[in-house]
PDB file of N, CA and C in Angstrom:
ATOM      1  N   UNK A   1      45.140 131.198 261.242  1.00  0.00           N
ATOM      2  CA  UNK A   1      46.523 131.079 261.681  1.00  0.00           C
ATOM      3  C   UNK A   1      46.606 130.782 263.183  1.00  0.00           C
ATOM      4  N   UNK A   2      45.646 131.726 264.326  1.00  0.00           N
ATOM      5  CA  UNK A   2      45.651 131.398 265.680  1.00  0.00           C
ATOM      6  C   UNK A   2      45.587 129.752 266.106  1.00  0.00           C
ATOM      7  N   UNK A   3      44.423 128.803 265.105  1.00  0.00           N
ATOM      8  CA  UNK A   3      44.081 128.104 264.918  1.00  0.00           C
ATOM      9  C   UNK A   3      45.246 126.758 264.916  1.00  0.00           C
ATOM     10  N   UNK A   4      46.308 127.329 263.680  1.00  0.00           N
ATOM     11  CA  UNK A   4      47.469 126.334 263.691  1.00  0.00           C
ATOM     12  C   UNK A   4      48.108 126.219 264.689  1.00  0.00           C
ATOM     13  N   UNK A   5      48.507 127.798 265.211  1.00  0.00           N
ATOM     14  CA  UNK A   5      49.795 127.598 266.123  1.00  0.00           C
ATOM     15  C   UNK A   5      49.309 127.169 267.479  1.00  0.00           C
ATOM     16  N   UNK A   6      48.042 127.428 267.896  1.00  0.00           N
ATOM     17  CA  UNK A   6      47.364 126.296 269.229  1.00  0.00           C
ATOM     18  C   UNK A   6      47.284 125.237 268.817  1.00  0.00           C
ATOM     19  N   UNK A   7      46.848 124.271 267.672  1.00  0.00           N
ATOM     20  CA  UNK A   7      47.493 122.882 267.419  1.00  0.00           C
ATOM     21  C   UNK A   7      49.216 122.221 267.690  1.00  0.00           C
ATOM     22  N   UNK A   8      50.039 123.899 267.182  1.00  0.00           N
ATOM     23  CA  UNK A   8      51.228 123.003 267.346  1.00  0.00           C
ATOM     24  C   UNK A   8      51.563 122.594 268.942  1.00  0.00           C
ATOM     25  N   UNK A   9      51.059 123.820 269.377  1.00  0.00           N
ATOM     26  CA  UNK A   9      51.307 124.102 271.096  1.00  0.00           C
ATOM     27  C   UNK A   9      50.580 123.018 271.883  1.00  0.00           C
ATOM     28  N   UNK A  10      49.570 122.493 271.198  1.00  0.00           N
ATOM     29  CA  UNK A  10      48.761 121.139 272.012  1.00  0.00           C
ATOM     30  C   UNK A  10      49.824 119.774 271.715  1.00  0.00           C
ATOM     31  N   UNK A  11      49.688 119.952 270.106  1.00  0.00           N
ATOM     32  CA  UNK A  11      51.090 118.683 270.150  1.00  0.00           C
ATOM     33  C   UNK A  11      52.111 118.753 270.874  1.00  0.00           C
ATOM     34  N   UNK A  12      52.873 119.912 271.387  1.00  0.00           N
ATOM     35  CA  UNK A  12      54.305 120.162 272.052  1.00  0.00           C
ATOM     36  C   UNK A  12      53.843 119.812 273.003  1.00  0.00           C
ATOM     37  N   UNK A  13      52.619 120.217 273.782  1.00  0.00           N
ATOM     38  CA  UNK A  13      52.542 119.918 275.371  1.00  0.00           C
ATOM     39  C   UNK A  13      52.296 118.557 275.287  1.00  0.00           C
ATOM     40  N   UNK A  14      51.527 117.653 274.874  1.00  0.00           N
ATOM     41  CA  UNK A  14      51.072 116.101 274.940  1.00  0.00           C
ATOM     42  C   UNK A  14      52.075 115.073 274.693  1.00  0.00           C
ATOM     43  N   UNK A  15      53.226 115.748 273.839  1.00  0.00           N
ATOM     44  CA  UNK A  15      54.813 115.313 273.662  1.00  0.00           C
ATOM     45  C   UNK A  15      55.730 115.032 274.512  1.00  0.00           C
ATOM     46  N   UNK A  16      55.697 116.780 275.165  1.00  0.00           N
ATOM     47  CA  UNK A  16      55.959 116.745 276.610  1.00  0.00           C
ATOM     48  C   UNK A  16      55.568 116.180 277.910  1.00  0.00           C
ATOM     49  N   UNK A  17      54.296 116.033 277.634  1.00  0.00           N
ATOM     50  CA  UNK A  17      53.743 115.108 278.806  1.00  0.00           C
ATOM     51  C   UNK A  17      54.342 113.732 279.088  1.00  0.00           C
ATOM     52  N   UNK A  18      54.334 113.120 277.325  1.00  0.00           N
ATOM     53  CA  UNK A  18      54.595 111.582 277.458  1.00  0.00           C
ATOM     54  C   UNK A  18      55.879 111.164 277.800  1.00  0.00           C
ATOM     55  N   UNK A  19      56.487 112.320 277.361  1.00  0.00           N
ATOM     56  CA  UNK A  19      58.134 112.216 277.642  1.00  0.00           C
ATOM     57  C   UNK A  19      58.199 112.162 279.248  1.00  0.00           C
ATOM     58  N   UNK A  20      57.876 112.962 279.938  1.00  0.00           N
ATOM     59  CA  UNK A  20      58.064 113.241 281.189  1.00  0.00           C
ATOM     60  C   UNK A  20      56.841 111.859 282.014  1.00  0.00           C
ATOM     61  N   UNK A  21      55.694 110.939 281.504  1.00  0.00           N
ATOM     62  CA  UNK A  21      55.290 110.006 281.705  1.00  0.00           C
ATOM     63  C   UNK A  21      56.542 109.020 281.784  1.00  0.00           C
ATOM     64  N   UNK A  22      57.469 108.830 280.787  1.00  0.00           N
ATOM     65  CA  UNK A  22      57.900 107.365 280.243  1.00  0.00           C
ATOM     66  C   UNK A  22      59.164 107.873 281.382  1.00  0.00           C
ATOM     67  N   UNK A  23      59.864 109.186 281.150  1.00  0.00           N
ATOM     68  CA  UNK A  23      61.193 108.917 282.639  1.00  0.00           C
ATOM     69  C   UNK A  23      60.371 109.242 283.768  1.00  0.00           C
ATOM     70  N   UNK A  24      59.265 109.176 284.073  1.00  0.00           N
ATOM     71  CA  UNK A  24      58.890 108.962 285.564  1.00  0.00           C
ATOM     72  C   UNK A  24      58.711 107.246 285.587  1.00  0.00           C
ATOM     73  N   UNK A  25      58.254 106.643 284.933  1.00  0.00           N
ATOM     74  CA  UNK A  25      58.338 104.793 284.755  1.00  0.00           C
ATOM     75  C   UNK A  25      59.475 103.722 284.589  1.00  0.00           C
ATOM     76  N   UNK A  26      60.494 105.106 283.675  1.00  0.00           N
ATOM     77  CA  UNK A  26      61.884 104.584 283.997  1.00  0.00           C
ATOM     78  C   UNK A  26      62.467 104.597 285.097  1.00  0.00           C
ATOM     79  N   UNK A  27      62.356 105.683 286.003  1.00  0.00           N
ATOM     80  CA  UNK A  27      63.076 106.027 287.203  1.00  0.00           C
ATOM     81  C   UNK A  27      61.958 104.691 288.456  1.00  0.00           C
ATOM     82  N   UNK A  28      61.022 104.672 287.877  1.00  0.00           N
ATOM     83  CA  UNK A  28      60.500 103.417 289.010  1.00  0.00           C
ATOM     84  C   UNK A  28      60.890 102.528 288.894  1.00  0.00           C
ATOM     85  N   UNK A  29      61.579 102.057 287.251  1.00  0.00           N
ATOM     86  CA  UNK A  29      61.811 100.509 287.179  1.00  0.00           C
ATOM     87  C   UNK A  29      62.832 100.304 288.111  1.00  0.00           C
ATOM     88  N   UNK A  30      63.864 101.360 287.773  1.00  0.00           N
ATOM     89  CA  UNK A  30      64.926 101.239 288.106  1.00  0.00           C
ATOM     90  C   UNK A  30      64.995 101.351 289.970  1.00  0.00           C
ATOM     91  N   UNK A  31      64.005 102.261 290.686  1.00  0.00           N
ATOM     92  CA  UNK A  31      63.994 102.210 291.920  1.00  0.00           C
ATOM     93  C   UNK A  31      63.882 100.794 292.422  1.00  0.00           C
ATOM     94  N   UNK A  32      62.659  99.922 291.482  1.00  0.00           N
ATOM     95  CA  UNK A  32      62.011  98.871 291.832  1.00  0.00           C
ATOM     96  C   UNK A  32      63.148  97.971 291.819  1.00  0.00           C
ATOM     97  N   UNK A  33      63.946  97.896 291.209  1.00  0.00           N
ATOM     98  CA  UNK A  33      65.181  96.890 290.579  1.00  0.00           C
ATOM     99  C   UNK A  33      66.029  97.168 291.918  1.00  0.00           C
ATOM    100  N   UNK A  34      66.206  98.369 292.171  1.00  0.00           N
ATOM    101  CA  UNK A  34      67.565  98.550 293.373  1.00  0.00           C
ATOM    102  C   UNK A  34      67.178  97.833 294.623  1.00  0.00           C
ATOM    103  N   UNK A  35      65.479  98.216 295.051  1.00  0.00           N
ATOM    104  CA  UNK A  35      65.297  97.322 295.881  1.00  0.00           C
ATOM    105  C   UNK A  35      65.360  96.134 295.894  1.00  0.00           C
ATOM    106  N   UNK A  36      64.628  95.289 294.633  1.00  0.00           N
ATOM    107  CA  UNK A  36      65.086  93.941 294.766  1.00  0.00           C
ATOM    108  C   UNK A  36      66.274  93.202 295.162  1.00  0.00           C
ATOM    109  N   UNK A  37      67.484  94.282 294.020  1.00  0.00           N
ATOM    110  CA  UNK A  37      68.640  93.638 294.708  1.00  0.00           C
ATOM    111  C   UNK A  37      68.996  93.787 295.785  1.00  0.00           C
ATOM    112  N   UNK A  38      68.659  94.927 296.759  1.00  0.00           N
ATOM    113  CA  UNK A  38      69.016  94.936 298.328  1.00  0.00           C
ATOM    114  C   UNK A  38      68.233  93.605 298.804  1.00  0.00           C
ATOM    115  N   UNK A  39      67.345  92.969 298.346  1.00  0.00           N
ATOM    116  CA  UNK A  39      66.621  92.122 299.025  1.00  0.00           C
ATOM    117  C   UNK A  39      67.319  90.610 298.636  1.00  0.00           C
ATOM    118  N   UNK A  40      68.053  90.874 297.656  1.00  0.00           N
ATOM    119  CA  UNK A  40      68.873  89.619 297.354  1.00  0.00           C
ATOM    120  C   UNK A  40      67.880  89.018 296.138  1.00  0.00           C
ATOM    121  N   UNK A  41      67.302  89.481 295.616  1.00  0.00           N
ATOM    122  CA  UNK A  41      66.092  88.677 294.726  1.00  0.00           C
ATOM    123  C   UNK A  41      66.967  88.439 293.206  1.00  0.00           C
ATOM    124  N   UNK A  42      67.090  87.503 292.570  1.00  0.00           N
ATOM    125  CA  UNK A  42      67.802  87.119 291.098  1.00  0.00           C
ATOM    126  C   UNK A  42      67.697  88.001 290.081  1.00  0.00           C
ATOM    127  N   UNK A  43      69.137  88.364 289.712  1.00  0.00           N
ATOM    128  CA  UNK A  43      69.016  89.067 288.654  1.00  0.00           C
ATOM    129  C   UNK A  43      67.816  88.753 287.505  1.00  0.00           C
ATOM    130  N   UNK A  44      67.225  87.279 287.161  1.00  0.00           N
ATOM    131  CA  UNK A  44      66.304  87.005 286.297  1.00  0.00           C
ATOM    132  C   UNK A  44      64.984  87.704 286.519  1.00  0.00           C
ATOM    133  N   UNK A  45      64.948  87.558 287.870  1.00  0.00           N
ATOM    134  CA  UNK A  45      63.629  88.019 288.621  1.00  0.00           C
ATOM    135  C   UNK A  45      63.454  88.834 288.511  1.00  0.00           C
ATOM    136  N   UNK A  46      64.361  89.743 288.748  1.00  0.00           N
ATOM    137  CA  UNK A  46      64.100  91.794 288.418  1.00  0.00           C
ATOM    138  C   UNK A  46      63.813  91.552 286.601  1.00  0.00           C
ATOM    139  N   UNK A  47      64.831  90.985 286.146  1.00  0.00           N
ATOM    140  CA  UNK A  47      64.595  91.584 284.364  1.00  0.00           C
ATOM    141  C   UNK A  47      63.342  90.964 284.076  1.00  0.00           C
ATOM    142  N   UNK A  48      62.642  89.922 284.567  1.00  0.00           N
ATOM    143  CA  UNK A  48      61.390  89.856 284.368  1.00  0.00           C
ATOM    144  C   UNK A  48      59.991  90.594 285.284  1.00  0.00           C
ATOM    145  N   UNK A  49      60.293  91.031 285.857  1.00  0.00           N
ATOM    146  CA  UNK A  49      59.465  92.037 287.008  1.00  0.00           C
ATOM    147  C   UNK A  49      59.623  93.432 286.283  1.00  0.00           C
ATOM    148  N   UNK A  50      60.451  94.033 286.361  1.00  0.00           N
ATOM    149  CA  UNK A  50      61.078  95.382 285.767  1.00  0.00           C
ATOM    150  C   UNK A  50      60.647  95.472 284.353  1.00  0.00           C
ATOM    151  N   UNK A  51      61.029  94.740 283.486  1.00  0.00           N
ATOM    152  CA  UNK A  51      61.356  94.885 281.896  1.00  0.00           C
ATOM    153  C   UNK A  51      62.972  95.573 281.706  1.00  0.00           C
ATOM    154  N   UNK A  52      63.437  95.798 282.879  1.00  0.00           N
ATOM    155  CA  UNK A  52      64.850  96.339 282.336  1.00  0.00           C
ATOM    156  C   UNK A  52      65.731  95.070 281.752  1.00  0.00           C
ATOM    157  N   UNK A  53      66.675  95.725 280.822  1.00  0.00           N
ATOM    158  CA  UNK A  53      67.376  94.434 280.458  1.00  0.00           C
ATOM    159  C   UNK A  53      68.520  94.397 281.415  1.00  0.00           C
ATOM    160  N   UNK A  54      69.137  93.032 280.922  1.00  0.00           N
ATOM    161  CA  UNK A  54      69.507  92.840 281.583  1.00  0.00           C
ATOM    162  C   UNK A  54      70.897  93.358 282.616  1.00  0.00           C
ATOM    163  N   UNK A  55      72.199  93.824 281.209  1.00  0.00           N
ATOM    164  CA  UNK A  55      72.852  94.844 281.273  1.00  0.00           C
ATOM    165  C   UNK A  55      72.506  96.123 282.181  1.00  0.00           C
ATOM    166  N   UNK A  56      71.285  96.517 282.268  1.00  0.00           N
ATOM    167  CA  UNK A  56      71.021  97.510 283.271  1.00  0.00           C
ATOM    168  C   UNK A  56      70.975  96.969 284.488  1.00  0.00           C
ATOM    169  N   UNK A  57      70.649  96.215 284.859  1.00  0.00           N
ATOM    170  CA  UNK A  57      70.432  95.410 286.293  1.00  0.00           C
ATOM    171  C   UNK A  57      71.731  95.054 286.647  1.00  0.00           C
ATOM    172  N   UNK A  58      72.458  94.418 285.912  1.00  0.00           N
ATOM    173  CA  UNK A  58      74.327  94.468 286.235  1.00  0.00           C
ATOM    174  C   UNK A  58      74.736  95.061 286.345  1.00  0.00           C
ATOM    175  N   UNK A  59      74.530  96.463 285.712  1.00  0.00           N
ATOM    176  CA  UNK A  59      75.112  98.035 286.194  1.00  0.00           C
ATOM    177  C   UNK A  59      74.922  98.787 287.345  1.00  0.00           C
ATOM    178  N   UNK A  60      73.277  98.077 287.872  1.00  0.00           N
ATOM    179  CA  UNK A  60      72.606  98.540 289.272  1.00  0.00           C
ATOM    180  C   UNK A  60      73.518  98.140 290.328  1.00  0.00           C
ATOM    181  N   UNK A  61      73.637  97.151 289.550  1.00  0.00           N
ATOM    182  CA  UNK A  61      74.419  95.388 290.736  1.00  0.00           C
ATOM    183  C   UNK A  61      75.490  96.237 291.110  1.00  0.00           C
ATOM    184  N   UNK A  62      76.341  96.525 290.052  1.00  0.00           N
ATOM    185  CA  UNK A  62      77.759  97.118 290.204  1.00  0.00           C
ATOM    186  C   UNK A  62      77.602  98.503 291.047  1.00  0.00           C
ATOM    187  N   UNK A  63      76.955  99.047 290.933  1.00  0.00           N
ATOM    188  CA  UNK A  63      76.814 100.663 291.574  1.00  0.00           C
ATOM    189  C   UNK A  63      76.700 100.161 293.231  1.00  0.00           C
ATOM    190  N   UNK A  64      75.423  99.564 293.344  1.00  0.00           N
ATOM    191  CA  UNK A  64      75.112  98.833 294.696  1.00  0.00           C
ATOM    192  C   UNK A  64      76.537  98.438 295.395  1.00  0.00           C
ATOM    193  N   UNK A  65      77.312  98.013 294.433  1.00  0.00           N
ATOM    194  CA  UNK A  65      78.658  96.822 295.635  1.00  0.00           C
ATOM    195  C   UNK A  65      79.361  97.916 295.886  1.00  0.00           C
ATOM    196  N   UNK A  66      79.508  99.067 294.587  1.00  0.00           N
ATOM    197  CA  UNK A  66      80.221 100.049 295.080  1.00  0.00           C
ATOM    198  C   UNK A  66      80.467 100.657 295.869  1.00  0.00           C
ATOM    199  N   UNK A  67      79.117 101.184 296.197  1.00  0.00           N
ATOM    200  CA  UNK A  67      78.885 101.963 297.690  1.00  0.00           C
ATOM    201  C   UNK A  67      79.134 101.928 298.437  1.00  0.00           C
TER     202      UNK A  67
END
């Protein structure tokens, strides 16, 4: 039984890990994207640099003018 429930506890943590991997890569795309657009670089350019689509990069756009 000790046996199972340290399996489940290895799956929960390695779960947890990847989760907390993939929004630390999200939060870069998206850093990476804000800079571009301060730099004036094409919306095409970020969604192909980034992988964000594109809708997200128009939303960046929009937050950015806001400010």
């Amino acid at each position: 039984m000790k046996k199972i429930v340290s399996l489940g506890f290895d799956e929960a943590r390695a779960e947890a890990r990847a989760a907390g991997l993939a929004e630390g890569e999200a939060q870069e795309k998206f850093a990476t994207a804000k800079r571009m657009l301060a730099l004036g670089k094409s919306l095409q350019d970020i969604m192909l640099i980034t992988d964000l689509p594109m809708s997200k990069i128009q939303e960046l756009q929009a937050e950015i003018k806001s400010a």
